[in-house]
N, C-alpha and C. Protein backbone atom coordinates (compact mmCIF):
# COMPACT_ATOMS: atom_id res chain seq x y z
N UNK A 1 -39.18 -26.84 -13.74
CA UNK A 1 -38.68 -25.69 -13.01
C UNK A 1 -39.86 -24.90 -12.44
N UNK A 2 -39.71 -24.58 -11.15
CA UNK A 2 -40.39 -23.43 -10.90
C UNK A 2 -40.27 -22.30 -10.37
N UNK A 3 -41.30 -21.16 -10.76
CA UNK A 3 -41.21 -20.01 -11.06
C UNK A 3 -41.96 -19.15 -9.52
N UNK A 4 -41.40 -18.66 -8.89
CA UNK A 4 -42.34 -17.59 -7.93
C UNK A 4 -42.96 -16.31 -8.80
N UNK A 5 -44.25 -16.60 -8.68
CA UNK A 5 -45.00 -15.77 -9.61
C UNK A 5 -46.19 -14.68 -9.08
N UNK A 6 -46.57 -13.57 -9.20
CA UNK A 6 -47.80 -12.64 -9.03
C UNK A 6 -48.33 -11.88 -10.16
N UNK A 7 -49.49 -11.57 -9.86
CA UNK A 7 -50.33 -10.50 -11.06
C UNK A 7 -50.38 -9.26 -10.38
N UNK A 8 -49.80 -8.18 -11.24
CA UNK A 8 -49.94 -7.04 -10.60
C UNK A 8 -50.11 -5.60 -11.65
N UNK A 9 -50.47 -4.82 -11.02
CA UNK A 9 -50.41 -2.86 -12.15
C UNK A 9 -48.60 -2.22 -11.28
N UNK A 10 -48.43 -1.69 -12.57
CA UNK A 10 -47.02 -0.83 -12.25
C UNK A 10 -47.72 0.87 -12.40
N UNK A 11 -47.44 1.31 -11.33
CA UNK A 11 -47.62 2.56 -11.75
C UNK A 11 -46.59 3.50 -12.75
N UNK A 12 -46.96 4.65 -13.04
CA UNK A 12 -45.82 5.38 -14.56
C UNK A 12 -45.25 5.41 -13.60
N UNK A 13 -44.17 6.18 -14.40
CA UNK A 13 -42.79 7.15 -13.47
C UNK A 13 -42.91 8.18 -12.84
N UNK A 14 -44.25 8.97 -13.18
CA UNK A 14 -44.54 10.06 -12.65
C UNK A 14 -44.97 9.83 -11.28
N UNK A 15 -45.81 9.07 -10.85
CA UNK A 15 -45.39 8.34 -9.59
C UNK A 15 -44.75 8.33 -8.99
N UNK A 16 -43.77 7.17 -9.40
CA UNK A 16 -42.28 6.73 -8.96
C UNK A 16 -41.86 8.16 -8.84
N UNK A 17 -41.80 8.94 -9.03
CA UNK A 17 -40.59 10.11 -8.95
C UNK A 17 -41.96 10.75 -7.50
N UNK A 18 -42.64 10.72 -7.52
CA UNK A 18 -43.46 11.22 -6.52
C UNK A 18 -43.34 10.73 -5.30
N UNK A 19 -43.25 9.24 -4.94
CA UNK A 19 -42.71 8.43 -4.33
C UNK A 19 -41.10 8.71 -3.47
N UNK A 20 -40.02 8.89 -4.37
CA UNK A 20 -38.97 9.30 -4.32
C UNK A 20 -38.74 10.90 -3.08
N UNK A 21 -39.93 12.19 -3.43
CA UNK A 21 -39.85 12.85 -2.95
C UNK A 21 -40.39 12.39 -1.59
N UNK A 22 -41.24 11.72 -1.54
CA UNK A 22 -41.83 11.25 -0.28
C UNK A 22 -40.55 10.41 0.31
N UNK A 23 -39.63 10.05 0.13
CA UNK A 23 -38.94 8.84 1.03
C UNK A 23 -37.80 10.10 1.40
N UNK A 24 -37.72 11.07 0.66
CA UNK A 24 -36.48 12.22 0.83
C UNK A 24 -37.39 12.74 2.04
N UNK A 25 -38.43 12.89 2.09
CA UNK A 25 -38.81 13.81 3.31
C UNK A 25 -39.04 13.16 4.49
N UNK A 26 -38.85 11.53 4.36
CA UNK A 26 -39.10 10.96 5.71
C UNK A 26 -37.29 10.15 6.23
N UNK A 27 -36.77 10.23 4.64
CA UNK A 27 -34.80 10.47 5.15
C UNK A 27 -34.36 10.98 6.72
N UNK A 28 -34.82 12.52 6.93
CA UNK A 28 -34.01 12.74 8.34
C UNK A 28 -34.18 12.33 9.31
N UNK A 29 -35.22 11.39 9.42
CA UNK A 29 -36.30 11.25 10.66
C UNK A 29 -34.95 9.73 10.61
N UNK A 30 -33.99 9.15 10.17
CA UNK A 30 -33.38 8.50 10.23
C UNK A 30 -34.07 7.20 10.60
N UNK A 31 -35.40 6.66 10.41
CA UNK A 31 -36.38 5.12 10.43
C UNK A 31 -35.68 4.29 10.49
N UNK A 32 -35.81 3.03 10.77
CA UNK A 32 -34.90 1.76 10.10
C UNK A 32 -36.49 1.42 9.10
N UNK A 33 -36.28 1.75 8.05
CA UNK A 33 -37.26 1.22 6.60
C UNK A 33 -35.95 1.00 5.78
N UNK A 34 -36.50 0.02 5.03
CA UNK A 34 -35.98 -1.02 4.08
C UNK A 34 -36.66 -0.17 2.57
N UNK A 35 -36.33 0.94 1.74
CA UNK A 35 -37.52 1.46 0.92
C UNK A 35 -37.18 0.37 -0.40
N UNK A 36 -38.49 0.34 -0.87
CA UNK A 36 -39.10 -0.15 -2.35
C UNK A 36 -37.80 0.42 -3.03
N UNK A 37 -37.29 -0.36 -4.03
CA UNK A 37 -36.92 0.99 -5.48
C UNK A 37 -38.44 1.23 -5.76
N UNK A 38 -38.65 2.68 -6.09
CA UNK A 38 -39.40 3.17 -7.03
C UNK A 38 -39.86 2.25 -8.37
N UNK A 39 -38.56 1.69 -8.97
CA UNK A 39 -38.90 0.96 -10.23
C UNK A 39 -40.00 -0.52 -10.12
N UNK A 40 -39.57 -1.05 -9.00
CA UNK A 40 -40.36 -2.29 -8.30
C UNK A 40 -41.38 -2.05 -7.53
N UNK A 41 -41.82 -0.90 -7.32
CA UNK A 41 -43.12 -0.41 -6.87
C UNK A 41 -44.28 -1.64 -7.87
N UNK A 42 -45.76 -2.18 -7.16
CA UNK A 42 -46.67 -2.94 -8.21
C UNK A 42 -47.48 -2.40 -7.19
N UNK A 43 -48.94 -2.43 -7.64
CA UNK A 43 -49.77 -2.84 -6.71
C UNK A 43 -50.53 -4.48 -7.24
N UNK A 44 -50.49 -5.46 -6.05
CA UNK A 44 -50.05 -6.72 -6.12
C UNK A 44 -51.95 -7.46 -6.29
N UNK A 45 -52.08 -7.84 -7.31
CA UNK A 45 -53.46 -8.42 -7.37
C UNK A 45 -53.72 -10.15 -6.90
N UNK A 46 -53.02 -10.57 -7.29
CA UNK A 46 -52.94 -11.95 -6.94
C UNK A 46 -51.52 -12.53 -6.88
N UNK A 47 -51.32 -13.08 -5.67
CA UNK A 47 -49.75 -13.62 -5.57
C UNK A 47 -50.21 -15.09 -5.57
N UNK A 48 -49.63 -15.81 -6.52
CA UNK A 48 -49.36 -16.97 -6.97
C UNK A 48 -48.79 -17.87 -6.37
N UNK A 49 -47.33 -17.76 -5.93
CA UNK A 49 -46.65 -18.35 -5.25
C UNK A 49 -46.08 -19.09 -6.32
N UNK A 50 -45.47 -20.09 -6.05
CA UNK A 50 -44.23 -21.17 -7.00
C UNK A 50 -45.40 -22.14 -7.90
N UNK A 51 -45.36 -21.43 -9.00
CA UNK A 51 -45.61 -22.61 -10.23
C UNK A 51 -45.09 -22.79 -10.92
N UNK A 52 -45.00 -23.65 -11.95
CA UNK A 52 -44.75 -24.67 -12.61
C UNK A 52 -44.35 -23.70 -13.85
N UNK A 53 -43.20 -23.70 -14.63
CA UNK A 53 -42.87 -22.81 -15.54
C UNK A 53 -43.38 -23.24 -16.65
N UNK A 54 -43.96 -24.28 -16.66
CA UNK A 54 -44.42 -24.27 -17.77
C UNK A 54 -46.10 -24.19 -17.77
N UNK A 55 -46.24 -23.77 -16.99
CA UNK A 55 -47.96 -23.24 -16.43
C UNK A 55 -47.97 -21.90 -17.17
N UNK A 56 -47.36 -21.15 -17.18
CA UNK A 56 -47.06 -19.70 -17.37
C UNK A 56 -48.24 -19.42 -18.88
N UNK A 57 -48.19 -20.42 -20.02
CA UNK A 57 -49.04 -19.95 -20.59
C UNK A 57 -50.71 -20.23 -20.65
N UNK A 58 -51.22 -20.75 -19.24
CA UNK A 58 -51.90 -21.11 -18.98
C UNK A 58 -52.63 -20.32 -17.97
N UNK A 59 -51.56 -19.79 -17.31
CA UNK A 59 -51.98 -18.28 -16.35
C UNK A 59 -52.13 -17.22 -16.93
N UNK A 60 -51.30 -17.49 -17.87
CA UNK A 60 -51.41 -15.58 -18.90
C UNK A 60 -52.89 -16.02 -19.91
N UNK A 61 -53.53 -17.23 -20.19
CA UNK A 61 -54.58 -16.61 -20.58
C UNK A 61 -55.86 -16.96 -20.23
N UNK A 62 -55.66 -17.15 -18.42
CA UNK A 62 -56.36 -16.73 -17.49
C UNK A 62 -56.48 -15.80 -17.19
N UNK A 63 -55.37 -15.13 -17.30
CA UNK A 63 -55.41 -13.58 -17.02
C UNK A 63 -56.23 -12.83 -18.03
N UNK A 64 -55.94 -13.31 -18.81
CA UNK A 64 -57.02 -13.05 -20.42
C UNK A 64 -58.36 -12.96 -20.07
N UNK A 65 -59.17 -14.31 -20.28
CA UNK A 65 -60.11 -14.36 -19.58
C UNK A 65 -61.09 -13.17 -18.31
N UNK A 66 -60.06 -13.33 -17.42
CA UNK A 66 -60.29 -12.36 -15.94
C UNK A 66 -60.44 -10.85 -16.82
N UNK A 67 -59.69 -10.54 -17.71
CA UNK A 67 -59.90 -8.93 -18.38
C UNK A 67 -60.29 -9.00 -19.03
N UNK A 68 -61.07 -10.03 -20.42
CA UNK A 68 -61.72 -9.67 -20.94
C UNK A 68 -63.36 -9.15 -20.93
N UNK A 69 -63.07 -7.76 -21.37
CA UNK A 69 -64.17 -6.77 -21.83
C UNK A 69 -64.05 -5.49 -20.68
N UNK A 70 -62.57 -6.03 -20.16
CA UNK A 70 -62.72 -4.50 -18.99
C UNK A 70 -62.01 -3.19 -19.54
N UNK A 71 -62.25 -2.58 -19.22
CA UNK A 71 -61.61 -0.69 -20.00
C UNK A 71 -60.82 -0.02 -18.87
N UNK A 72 -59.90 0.19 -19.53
CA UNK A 72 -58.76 1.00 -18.95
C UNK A 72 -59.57 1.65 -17.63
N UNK A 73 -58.79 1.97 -16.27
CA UNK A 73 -59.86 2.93 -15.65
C UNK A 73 -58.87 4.08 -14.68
N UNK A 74 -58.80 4.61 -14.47
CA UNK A 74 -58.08 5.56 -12.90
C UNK A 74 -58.33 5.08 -11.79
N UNK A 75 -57.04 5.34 -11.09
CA UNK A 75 -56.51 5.04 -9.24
C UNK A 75 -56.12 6.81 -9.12
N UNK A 76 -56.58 6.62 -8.14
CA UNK A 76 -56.03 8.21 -7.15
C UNK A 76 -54.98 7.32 -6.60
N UNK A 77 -54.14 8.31 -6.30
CA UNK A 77 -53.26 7.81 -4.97
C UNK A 77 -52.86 8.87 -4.49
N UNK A 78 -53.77 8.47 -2.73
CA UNK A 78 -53.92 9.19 -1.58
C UNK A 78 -53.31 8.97 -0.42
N UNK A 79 -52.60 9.60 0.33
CA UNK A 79 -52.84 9.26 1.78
C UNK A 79 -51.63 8.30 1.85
N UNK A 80 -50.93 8.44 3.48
CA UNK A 80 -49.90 7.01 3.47
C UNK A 80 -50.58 6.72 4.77
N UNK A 81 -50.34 5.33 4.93
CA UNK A 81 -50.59 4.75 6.32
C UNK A 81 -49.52 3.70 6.29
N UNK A 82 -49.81 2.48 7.44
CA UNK A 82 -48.93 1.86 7.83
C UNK A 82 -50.20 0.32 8.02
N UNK A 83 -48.92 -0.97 7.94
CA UNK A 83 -49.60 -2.42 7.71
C UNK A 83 -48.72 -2.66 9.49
N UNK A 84 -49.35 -3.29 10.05
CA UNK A 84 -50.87 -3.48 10.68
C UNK A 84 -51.63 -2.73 11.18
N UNK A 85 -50.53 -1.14 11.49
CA UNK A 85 -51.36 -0.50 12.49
C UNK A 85 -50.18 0.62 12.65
N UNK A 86 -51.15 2.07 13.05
CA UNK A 86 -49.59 2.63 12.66
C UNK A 86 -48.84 3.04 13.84
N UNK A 87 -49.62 2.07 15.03
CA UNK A 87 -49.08 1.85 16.85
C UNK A 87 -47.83 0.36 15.96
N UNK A 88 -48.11 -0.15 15.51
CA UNK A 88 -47.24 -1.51 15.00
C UNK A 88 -46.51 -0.77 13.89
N UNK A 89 -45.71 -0.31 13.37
CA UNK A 89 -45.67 0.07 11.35
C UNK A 89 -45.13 -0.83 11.27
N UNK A 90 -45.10 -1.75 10.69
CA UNK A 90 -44.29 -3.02 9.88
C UNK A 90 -43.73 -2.32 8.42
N UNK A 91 -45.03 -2.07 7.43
CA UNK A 91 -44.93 -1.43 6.09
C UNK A 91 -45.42 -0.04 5.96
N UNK A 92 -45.07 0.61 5.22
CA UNK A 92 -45.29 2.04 4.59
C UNK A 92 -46.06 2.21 3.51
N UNK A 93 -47.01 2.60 3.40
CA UNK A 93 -48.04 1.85 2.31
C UNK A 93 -48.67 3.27 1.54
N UNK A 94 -48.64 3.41 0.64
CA UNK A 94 -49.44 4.74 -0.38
C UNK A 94 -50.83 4.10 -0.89
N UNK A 95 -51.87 4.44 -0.69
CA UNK A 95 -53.01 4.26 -0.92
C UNK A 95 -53.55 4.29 -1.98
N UNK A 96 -54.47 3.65 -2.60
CA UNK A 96 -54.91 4.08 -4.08
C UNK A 96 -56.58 3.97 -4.00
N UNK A 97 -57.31 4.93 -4.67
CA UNK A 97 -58.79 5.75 -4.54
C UNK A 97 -59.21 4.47 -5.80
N UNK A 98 -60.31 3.89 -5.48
CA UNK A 98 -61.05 2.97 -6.95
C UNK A 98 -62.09 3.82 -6.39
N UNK A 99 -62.79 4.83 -6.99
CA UNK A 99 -63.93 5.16 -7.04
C UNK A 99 -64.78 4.78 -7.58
N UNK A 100 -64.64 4.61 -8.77
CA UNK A 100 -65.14 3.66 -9.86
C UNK A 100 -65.60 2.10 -9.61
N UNK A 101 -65.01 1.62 -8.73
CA UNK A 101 -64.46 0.44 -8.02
C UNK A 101 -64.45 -0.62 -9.62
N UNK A 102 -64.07 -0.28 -10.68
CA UNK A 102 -63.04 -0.91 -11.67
C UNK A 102 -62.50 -1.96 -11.09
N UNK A 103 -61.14 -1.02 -10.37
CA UNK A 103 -60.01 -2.54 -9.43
C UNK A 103 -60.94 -3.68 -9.01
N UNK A 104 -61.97 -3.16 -7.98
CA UNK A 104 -62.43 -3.70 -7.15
C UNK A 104 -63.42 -5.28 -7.90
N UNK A 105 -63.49 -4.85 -9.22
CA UNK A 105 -64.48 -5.50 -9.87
C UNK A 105 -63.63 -6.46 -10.89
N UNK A 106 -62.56 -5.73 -11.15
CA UNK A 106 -61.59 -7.04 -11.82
C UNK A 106 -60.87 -7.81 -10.66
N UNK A 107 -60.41 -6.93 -9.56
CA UNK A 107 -59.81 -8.05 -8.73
C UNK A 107 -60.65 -9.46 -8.29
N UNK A 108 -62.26 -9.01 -8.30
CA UNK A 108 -63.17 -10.03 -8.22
C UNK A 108 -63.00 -11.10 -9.04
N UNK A 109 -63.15 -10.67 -10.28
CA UNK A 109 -63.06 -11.78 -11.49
C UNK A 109 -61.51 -12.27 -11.59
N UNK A 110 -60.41 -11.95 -11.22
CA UNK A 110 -59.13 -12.92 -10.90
C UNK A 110 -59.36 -14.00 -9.67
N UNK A 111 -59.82 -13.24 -9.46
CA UNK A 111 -60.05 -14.35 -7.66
C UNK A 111 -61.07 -15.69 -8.33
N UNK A 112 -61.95 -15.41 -8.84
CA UNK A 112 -63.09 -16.51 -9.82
C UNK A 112 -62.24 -17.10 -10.51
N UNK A 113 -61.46 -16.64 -11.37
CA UNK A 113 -60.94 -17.41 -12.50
C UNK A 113 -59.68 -17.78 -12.04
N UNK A 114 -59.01 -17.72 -11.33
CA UNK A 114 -58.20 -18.25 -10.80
C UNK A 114 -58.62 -19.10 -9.74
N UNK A 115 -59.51 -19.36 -9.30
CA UNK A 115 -59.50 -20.03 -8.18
C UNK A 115 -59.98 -21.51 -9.27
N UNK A 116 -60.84 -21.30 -10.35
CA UNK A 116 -61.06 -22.26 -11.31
C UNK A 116 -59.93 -23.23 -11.28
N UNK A 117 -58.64 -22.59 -11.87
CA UNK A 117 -57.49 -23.34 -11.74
C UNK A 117 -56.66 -23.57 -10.56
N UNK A 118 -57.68 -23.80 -8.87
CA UNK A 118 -57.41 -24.22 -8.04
C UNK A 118 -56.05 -23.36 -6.55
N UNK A 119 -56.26 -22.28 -7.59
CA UNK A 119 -55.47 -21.14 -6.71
C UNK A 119 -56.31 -20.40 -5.70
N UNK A 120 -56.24 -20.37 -3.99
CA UNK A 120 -57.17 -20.12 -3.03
C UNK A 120 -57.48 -18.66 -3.05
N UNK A 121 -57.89 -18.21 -2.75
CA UNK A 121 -58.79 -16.65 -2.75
C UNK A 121 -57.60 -16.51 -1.58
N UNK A 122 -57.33 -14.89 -1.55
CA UNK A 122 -56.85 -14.37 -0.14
C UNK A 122 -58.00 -14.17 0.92
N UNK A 123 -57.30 -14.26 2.32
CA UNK A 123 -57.59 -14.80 3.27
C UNK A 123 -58.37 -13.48 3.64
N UNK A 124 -57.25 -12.02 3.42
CA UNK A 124 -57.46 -10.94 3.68
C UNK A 124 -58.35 -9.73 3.41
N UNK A 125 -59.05 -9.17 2.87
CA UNK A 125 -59.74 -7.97 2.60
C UNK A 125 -58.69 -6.93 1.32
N UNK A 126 -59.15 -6.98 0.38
CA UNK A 126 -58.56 -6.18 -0.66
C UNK A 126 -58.14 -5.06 -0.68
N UNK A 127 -56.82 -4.36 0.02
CA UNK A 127 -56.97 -2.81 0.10
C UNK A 127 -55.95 -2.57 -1.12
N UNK A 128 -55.92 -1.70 -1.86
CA UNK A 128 -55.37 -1.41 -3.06
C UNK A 128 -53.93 -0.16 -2.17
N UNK A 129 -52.73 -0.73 -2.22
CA UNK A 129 -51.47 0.24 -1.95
C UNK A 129 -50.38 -0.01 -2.68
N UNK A 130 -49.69 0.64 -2.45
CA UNK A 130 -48.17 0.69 -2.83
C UNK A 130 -47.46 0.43 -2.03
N UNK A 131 -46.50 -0.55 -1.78
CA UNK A 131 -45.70 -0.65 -0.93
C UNK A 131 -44.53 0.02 -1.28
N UNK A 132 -44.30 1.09 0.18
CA UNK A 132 -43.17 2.19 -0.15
C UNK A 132 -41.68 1.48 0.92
N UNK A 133 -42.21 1.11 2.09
CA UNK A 133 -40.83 0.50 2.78
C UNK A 133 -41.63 -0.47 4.05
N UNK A 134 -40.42 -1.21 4.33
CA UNK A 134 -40.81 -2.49 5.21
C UNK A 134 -40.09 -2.19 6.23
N UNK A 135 -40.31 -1.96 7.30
CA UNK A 135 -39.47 -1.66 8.86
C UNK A 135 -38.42 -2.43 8.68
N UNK A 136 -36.73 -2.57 9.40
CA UNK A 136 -36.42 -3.42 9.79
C UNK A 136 -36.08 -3.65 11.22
N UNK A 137 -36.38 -2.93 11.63
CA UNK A 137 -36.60 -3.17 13.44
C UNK A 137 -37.77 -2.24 13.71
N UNK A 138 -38.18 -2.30 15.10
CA UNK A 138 -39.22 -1.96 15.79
C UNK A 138 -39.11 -0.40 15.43
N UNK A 139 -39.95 0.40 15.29
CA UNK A 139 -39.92 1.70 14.74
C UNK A 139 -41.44 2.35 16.03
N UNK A 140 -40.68 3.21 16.98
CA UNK A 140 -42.22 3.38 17.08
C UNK A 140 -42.68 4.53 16.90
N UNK A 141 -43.85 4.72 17.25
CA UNK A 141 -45.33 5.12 16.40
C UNK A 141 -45.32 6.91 16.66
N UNK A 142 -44.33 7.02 17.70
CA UNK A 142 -44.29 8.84 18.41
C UNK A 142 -43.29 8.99 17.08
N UNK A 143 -42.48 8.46 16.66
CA UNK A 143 -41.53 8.48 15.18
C UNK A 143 -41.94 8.91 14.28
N UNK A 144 -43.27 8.23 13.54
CA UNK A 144 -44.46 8.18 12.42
C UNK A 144 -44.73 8.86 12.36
N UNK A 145 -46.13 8.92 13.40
CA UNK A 145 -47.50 9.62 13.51
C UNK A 145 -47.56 10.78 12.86
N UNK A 146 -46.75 12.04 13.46
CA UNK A 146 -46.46 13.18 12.84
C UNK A 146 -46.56 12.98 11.19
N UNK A 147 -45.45 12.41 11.24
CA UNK A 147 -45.52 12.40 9.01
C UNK A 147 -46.80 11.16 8.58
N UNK A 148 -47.36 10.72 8.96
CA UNK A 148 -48.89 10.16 8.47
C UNK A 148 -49.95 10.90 8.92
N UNK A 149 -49.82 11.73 9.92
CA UNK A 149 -50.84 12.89 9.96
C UNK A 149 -50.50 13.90 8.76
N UNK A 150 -49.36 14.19 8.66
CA UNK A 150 -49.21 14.95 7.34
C UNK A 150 -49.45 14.91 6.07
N UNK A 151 -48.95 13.25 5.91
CA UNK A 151 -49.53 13.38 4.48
C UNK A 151 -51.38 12.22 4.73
N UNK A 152 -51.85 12.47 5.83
CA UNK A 152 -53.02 11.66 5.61
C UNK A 152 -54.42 11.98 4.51
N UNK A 153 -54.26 13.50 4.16
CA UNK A 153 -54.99 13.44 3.54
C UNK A 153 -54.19 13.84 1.88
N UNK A 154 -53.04 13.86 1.74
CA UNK A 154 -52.76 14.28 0.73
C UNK A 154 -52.80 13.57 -0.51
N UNK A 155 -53.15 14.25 -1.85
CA UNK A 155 -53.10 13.68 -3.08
C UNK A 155 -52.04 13.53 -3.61
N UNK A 156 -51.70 12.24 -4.32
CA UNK A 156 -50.59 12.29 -5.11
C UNK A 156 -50.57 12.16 -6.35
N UNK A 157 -51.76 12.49 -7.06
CA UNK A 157 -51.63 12.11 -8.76
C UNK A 157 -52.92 11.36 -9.03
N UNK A 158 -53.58 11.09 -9.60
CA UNK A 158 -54.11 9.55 -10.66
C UNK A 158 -53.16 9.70 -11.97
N UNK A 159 -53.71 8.50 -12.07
CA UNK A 159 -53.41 7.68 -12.90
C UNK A 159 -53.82 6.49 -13.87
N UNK A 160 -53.78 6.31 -14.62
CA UNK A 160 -54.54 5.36 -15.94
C UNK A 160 -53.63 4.02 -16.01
N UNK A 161 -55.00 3.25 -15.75
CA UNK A 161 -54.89 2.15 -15.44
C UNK A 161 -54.69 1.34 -17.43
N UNK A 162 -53.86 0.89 -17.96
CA UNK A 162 -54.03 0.37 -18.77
C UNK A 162 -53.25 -0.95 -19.41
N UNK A 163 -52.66 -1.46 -18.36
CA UNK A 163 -52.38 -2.96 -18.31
C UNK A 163 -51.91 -3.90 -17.30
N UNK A 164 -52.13 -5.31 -16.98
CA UNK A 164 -51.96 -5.73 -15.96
C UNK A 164 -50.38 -6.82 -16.14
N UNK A 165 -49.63 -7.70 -15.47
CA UNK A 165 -48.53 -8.15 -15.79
C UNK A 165 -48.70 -9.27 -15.01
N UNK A 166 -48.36 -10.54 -15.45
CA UNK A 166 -47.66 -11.88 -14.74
C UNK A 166 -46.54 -11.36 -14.60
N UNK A 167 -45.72 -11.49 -13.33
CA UNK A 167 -44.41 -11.08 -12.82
C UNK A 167 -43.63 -12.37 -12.32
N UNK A 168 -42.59 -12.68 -12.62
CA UNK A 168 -41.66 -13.63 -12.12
C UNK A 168 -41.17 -12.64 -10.93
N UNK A 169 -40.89 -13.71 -9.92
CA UNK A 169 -39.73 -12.97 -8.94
C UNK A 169 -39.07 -13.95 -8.28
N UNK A 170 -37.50 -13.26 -8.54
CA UNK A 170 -36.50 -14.01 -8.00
C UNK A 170 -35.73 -13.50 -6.68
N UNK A 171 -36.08 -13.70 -5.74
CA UNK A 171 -35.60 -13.46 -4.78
C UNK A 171 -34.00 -13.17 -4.40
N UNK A 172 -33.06 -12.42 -3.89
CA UNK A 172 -31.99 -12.42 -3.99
C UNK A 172 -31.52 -11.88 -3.03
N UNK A 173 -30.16 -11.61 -2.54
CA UNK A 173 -29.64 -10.77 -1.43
C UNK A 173 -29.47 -9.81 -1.27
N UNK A 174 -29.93 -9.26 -2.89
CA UNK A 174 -29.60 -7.56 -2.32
C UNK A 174 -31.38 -7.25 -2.75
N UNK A 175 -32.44 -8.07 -2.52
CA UNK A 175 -33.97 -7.85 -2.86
C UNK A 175 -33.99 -8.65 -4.08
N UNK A 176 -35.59 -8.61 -4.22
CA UNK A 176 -36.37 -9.47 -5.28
C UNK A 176 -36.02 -8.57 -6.69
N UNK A 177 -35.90 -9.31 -7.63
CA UNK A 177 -36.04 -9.06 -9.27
C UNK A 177 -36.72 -9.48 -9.67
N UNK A 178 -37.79 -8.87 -10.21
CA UNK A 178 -38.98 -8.70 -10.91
C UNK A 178 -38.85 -9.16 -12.45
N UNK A 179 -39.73 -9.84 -12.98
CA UNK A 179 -39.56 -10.08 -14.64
C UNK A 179 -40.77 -10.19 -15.20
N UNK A 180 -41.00 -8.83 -16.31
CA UNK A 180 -42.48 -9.10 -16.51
C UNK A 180 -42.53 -10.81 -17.32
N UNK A 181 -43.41 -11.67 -17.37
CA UNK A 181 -43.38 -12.71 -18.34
C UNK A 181 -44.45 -12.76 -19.49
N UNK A 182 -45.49 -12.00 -18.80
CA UNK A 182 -46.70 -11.56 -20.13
C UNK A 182 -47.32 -10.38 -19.49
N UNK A 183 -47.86 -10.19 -20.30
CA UNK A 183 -48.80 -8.39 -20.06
C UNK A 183 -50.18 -8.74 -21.01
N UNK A 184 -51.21 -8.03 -20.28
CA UNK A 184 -52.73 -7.70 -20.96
C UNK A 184 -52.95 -6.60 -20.52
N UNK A 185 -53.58 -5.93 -22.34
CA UNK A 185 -53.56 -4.76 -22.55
C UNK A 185 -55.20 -4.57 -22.08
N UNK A 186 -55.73 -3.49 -21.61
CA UNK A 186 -57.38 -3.39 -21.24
C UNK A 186 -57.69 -2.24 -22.16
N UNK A 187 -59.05 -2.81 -22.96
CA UNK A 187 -59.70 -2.42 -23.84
C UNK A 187 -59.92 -0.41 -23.41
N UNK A 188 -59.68 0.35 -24.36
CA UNK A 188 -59.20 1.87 -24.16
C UNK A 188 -60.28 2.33 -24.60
């Protein structure tokens, strides 16, 4: 059997409920966005794609590996923008601050140790977000702009980083369902 699989951080609820106020204030502007639940919010470290279910304990302690000796650390989350461009918005994206560059330094070592077990590096440049909503038709940018100038510089919280998840996802018609399948805890 196989499994559609990614490694990812869940942010708390305090978040999520932060999130929530943000999608109420971009409600009247009536968008065609598709929003996240709050609860399925990740920020997405390595997407896997369809393996082998019985790989699963072979990835979780790769994932091991990739964190061992790293320490819990903080994400800001700043600022919204838009995926590709916010003349294009496709996605609605909440930003997250690695000052520390922590993320930046474990996402390195997943990409190594996973690629060991023959999984390709992304193609793309690492930006650390939240995906808040996905367009479903053309949305344009005189729509936006206004509310991403607004909240462009705004703070929304940090937050403590203190475990990462193998996620199953099952795709479905009313959206994807998420299943954690293992978790690693980072040294506190």
């Amino acid at each position: 059997m196989m499994l559609r699989a990614f490694i990812a951080i869940t942010p708390p609820t305090t978040l999520q409920q932060t999130v929530t106020e943000v999608r109420e204030v971009f409600q009247p502007l009536n968008l065609p966005w598709r929003w996240v639940i709050p609860e399925h919010m990740h920020l997405t470290l390595k997407f896997l794609g369809k393996v082998p279910a019985d790989h699963v304990t072979t990835i979780a302690q790769t994932l091991e590996r990739a964190t061992q000796g790293q320490t819990a650390f903080t994400l800001r989350a700043q600022s919204l923008g838009c995926f590709p461009h916010p003349s294009r918005p496709r996605v609605l994206w909440l930003g997250l601050d690695d000052s520390s560059q922590a993320l930046a330094h474990l996402n390195e070592r997943l990409t190594a140790e996973f690629i060991s077990l023959g999984f390709s590096p992304e193609d793309r440049p690492f930006r650390p977000h939240l995906t808040l909503a996905r367009a479903q038709n053309k949305i344009l940018s005189s729509q936006l702009l206004p509310m991403l100038q607004m909240y462009h510089n705004r703070q929304f919280g940090e937050f403590l980083i203190t475990q990462l998840h193998l996620f199953q996802s099952q795709l479905q018609r009313g959206g994807a369902r998420y299943t954690v399948l293992r978790s690693v805890t980072l040294q506190s």
